[in-house]
Structure formats: structure tokens, C-alpha cells
C-alpha atoms as a PDB file:
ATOM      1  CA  UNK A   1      74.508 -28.405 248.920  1.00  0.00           C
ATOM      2  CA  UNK A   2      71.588 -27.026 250.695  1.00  0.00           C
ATOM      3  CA  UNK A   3      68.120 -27.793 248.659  1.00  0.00           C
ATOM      4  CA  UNK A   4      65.703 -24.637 249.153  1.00  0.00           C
ATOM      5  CA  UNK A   5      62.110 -25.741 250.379  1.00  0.00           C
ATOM      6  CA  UNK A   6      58.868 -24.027 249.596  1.00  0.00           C
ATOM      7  CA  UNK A   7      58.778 -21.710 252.780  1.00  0.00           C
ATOM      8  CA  UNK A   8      55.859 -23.160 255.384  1.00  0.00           C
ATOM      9  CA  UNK A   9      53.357 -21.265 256.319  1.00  0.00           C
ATOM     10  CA  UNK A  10      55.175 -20.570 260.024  1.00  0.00           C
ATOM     11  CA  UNK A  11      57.994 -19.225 258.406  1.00  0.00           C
ATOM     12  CA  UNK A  12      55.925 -17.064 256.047  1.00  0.00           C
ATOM     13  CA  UNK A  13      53.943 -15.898 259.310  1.00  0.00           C
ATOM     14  CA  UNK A  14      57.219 -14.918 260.988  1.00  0.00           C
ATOM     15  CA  UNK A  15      58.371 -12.885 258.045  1.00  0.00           C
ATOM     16  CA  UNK A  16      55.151 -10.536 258.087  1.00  0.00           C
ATOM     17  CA  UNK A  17      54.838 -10.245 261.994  1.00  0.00           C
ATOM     18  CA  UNK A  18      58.331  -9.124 261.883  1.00  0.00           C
ATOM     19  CA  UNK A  19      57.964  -6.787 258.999  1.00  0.00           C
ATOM     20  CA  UNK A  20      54.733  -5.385 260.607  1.00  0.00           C
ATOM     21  CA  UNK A  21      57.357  -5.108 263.935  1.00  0.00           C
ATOM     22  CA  UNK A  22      59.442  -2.828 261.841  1.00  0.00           C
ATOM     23  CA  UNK A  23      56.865  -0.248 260.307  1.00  0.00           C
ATOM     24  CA  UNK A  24      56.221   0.534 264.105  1.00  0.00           C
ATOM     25  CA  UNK A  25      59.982   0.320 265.310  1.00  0.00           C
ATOM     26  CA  UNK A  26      61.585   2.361 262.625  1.00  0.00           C
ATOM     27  CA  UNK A  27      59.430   5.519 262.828  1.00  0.00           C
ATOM     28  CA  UNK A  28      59.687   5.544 266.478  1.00  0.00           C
ATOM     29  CA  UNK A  29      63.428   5.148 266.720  1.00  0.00           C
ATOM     30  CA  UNK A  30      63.957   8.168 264.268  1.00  0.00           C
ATOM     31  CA  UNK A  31      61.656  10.366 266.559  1.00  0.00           C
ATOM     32  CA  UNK A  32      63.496   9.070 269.685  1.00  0.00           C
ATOM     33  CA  UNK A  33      67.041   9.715 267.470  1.00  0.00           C
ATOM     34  CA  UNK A  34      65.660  13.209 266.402  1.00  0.00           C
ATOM     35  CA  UNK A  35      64.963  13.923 270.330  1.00  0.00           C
ATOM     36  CA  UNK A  36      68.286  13.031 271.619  1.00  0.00           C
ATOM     37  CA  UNK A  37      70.333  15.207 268.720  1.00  0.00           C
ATOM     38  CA  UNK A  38      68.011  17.969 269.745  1.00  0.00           C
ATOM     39  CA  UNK A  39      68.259  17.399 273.723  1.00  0.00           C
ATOM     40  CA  UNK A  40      72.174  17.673 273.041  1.00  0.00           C
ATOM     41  CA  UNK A  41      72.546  20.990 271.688  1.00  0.00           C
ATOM     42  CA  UNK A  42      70.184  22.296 274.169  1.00  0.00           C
ATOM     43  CA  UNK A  43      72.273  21.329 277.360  1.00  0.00           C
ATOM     44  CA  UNK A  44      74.098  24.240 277.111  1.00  0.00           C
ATOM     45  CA  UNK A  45      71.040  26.338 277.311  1.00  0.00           C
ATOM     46  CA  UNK A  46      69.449  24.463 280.441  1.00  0.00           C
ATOM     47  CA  UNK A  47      73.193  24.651 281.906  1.00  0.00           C
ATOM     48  CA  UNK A  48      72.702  28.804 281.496  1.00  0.00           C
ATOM     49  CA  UNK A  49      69.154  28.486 282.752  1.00  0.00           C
ATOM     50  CA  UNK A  50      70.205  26.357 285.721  1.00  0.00           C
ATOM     51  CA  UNK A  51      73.014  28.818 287.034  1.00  0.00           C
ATOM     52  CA  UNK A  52      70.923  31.923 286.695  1.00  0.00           C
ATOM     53  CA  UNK A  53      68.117  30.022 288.848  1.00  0.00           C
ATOM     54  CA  UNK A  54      71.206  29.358 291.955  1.00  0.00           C
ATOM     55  CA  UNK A  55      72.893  32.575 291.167  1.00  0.00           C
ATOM     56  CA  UNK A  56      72.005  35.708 294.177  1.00  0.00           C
ATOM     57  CA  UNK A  57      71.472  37.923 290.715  1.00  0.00           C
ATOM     58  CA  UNK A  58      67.561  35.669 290.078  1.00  0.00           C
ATOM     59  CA  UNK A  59      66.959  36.772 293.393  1.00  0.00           C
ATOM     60  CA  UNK A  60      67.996  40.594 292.566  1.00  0.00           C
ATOM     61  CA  UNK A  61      66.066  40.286 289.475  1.00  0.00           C
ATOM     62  CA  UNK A  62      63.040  38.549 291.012  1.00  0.00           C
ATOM     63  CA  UNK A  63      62.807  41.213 293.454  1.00  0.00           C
ATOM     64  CA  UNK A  64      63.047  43.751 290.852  1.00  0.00           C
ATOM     65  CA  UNK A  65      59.702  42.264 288.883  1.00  0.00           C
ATOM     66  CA  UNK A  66      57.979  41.883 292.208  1.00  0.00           C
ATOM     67  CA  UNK A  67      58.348  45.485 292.772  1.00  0.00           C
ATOM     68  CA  UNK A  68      57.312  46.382 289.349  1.00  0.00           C
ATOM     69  CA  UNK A  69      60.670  47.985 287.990  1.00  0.00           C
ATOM     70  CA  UNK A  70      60.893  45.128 285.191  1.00  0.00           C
ATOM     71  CA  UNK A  71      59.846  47.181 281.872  1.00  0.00           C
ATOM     72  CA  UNK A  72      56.694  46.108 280.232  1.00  0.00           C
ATOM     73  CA  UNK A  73      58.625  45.516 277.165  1.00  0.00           C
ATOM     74  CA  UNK A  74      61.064  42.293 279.061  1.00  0.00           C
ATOM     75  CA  UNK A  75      59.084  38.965 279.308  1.00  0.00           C
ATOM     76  CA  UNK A  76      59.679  37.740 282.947  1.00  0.00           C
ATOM     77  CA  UNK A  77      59.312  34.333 282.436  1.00  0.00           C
ATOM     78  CA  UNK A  78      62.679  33.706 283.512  1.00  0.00           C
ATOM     79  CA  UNK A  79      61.440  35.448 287.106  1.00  0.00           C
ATOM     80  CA  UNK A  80      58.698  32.822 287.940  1.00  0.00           C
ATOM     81  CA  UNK A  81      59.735  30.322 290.187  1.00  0.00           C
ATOM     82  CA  UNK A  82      57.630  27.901 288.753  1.00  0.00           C
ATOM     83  CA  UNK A  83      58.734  28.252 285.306  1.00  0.00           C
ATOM     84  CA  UNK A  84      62.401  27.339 285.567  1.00  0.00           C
ATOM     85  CA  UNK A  85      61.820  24.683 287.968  1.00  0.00           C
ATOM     86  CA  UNK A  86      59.276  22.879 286.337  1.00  0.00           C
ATOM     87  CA  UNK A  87      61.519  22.587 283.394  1.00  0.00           C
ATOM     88  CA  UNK A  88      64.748  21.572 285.623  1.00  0.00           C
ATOM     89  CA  UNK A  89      62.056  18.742 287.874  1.00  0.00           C
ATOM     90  CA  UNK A  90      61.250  17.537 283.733  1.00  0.00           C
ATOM     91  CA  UNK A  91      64.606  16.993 283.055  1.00  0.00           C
ATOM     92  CA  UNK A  92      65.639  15.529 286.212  1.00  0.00           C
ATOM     93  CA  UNK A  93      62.728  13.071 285.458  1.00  0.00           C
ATOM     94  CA  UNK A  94      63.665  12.510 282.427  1.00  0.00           C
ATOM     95  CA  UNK A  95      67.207  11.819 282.792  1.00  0.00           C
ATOM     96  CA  UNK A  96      66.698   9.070 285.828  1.00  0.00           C
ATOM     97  CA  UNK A  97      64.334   7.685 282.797  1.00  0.00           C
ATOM     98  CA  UNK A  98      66.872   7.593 280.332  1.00  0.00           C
ATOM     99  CA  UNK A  99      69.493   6.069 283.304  1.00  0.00           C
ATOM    100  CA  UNK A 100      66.822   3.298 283.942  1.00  0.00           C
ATOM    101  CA  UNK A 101      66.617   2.530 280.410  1.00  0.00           C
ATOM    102  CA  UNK A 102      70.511   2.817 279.562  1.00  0.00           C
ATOM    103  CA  UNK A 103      70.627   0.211 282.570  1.00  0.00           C
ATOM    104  CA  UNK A 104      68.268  -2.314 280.423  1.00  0.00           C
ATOM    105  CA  UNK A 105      69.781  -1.614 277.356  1.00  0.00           C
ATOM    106  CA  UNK A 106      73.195  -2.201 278.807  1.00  0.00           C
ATOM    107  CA  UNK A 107      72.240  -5.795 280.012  1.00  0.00           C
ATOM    108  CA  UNK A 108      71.186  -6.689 276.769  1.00  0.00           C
ATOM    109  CA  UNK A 109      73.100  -4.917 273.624  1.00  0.00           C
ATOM    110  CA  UNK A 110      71.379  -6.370 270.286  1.00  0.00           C
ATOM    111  CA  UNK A 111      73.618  -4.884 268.294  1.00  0.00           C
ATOM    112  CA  UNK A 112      76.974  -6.841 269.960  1.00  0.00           C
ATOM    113  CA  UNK A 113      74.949 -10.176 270.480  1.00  0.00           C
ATOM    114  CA  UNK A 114      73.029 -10.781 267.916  1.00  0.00           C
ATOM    115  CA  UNK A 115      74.252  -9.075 264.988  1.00  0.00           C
ATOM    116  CA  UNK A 116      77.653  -9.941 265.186  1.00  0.00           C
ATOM    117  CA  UNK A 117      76.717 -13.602 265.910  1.00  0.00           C
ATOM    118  CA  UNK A 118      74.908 -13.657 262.938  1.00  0.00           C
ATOM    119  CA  UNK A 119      78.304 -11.739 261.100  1.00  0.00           C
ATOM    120  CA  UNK A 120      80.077 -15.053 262.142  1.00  0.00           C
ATOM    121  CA  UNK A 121      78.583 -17.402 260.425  1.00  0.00           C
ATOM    122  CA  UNK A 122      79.156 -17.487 256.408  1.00  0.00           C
ATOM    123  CA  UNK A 123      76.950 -16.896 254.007  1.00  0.00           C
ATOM    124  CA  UNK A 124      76.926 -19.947 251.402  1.00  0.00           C
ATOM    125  CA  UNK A 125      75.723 -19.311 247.969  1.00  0.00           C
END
């Protein structure tokens, strides 16, 4: 039967640093959670935006604004060249980003190493 010790000072140490370690981990996980369920029910959207941008009608249409027979009343955003692909170039980045990172996250699951090590052993009351 295991005798429980006073806990050291080390151990005490460890317990705050790692609690400290999850008041910044936590918030920032949610955010990055929030992101990627956002980011997903966008992709249709930059799908749309995409094919418009390659399609001969942006070209009809951009021709159209540049000659001034847009109405007033449409906002031509969509017409800039720049616009759309900026946005496209920021998700490009982003993506290889996410890649690179799925790569070091894929070397190194914590959930499937760690967590289910610990699983393994028994608790003993």
C-alpha cells in the first residue's frame, strides 16, 4: 500500500507551471477550434469565388465595370483583380501552413501516446 508524502516543493512547482501552461493553452485552442468550424462552412463560398475568378464571364464582367456600364448601385469588388486574389494567395498561404503543421502534429499525436499510455495503467485507491 502506497504511503502518500507531503508533496516537495518540485512537485508543487510543476503543478503551477503546468496550470499557468493551461490558462494560455485553453483559450487559444478554442479560438484556433472556433477558426477552423468557421473556415469549413466558408469553403463553399471561396470555391464560388474561385470559379468566377477562372471563368471567361469575370472577364465579361470586368470589362463591363472598366467601361462604366456596372450600375452605381452593384459593389464591384468582385471586379478588382486584386481583391479576389489577395484572398485566394491568403488561403493558399494559409493552407501550406496548416499542411506544415498537420505534418508536426502527425509525428507526434499527444492524444494516442500519452493519454492512452497513461489509460493503461490502473488507478489504485
Amino acid at each position: 500500500m502506497n504511503t502518500l508524502k507531503q508533496p516537495t516543493q518540485k512537485q508543487l512547482e510543476k503543478i503551477q507551471q503546468i496550470a499557468q501552461i493551461m490558462a494560455v493553452v485553453n483559450p487559444v485552442l478554442q479560438k484556433i477550434e472556433l477558426a477552423l468550424d468557421s473556415y469549413e462552412k466558408i469553403l463553399p463560398f471561396i470555391t464560388k469565388m474561385e470559379n468566377y475568378y477562372s471563368s471567361s464571364q469575370w472577364f465579361i464582367d470586368k470589362e463591363l465595370s472598366d467601361k462604366g456600364m456596372i450600375p452605381k448601385n452593384i459593389n464591384e469588388a468582385a471586379l478588382s483583380e486584386d481583391g479576389i486574389w489577395d484572398i485566394l494567395t491568403l488561403e493558399t498561404g494559409l493552407l501550406k501552413q496548416m499542411r506544415k503543421l498537420s505534418n508536426k502534429l502527425n509525428k507526434f499525436d499527444h492524444m494516442s501516446t500519452n493519454y492512452n499510455n497513461k489509460k493503461k495503467r490502473t488507478r489504485r485507491n
